[in-house]
Structures are given as structure tokens and as C-alpha cells.
Protein backbone atom coordinates (compact mmCIF):
# COMPACT_ATOMS: atom_id res chain seq x y z
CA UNK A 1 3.86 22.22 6.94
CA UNK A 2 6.12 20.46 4.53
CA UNK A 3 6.12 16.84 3.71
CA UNK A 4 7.87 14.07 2.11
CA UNK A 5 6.68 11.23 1.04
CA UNK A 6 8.70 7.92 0.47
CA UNK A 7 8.22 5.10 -1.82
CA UNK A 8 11.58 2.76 -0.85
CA UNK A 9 13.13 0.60 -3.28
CA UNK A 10 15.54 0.28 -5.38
CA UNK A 11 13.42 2.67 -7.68
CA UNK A 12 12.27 5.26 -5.11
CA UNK A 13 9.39 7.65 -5.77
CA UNK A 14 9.24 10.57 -3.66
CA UNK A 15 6.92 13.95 -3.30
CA UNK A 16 6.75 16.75 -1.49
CA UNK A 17 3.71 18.20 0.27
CA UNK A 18 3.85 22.55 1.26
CA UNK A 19 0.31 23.30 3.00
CA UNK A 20 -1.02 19.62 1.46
CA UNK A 21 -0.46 21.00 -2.28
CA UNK A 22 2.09 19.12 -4.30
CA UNK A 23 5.55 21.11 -4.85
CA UNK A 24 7.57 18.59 -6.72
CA UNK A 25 8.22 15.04 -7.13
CA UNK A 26 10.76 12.44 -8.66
CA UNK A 27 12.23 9.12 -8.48
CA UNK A 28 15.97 7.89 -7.88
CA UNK A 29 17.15 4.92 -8.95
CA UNK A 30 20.15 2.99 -8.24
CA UNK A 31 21.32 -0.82 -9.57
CA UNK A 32 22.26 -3.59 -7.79
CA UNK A 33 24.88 -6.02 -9.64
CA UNK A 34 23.21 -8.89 -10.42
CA UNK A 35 20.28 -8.64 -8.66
CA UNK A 36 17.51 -10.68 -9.54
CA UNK A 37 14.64 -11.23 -6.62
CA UNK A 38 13.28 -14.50 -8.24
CA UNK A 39 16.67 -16.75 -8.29
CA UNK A 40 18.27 -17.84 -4.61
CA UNK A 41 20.65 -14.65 -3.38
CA UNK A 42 22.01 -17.38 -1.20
CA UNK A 43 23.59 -18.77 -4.78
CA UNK A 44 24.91 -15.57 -5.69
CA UNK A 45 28.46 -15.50 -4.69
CA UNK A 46 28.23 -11.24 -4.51
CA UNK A 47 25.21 -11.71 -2.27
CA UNK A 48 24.63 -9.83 0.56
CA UNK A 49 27.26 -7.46 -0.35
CA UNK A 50 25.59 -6.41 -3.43
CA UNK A 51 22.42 -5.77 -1.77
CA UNK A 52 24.69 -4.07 1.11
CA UNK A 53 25.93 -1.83 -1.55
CA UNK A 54 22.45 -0.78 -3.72
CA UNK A 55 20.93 0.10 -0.16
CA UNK A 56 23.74 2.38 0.94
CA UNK A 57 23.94 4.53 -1.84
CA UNK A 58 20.09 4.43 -2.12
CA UNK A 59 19.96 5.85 1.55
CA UNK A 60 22.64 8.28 0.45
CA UNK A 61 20.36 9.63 -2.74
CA UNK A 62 17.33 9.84 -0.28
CA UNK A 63 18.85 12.02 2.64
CA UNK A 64 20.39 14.34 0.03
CA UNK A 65 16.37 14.61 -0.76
CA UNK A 66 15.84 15.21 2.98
CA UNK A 67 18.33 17.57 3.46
CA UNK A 68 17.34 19.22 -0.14
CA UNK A 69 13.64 20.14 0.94
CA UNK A 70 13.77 20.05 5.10
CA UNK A 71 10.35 18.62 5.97
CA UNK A 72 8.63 18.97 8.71
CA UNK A 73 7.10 14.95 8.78
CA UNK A 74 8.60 12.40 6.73
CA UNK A 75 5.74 9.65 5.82
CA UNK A 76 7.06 6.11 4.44
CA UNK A 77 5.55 3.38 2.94
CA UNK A 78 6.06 0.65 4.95
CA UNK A 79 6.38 -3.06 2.70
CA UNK A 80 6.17 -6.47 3.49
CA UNK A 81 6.21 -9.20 0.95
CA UNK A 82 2.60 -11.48 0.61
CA UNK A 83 -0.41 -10.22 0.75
CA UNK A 84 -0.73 -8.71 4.49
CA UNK A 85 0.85 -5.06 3.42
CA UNK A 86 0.98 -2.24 5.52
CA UNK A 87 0.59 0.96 3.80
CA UNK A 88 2.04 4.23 5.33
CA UNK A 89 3.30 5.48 8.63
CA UNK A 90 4.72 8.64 9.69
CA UNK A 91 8.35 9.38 11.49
């Protein structure tokens, strides 16, 4: 069984599982103009469209990884800002 593992941001780590030994890993990366999580977006006159923008192309990068390696499960961890965090999941 092959897996892929999913660590979503705008840094994404991702591995891949054949038989539960590792077969490769990376990370993909993608900027967001002027992004910075600790002023208001509300302020920024490019927000949400910047945001809009990182996310698509991030989502691009990441199903050329799914289509690249074809797993079988795709497992994602699942985030959620404080300190009440869900780890993982599976789809």
C-alpha cells in the first residue's frame, strides 16, 4: 500500500509510505505577497486575494505530488490555531 503524507502550509512537507517503509520525501514552497500572519490581513489592501493566490498554486504543486506517486490513502494533518490541535486524519 502506498501513502502520502501531508503537512499543509505554505511550506508543505510531504512523504511517501510503500509497505510502511519511507520511499521519498520533500517540501514545496510557495510565497504569498505580503503576507505576514501577525499584522491585520483586513489592512492589507491585496488581502484575501493574495492568500487566494498562495493557496491555489500551493494546491496545484500538491496534486502534481498526487498524481506523481498515485497513493493508495492520502493522510493530512489537520490544523487549527490555539492550543486544541488535531493531529492527522485519513481521506
Amino acid at each position: 500500500m502506498r501513502i502520502i503524507g501531508l503537512d499543509l502550509s505554505t511550506k508543505t512537507g510531504w512523504s511517501v509510505f510503500d509497505d510502511e517503509s519511507l520511499t521519498d520525501f520533500g517540501l514545496l514552497s510557495v510565497e504569498i505577497e505580503d503576507f505576514n500572519v501577525n499584522d491585520n490581513p483586513n489592512k492589507n489592501p491585496k488581502y484575501p486575494f493574495n492568500i487566494l493566490k498562495g493557496s491555489k498554486e500551493m494546491s496545484r504543486l500538491v496534486w502534481d505530488k498526487v498524481l506523481e506517486f498515485n497513493p493508495d490513502k492520502i493522510v493530512i494533518e489537520l490544523t487549527t490555531k490555539g492550543r486544541n490541535r488535531t493531529y492527522s486524519t485519513e481521506f
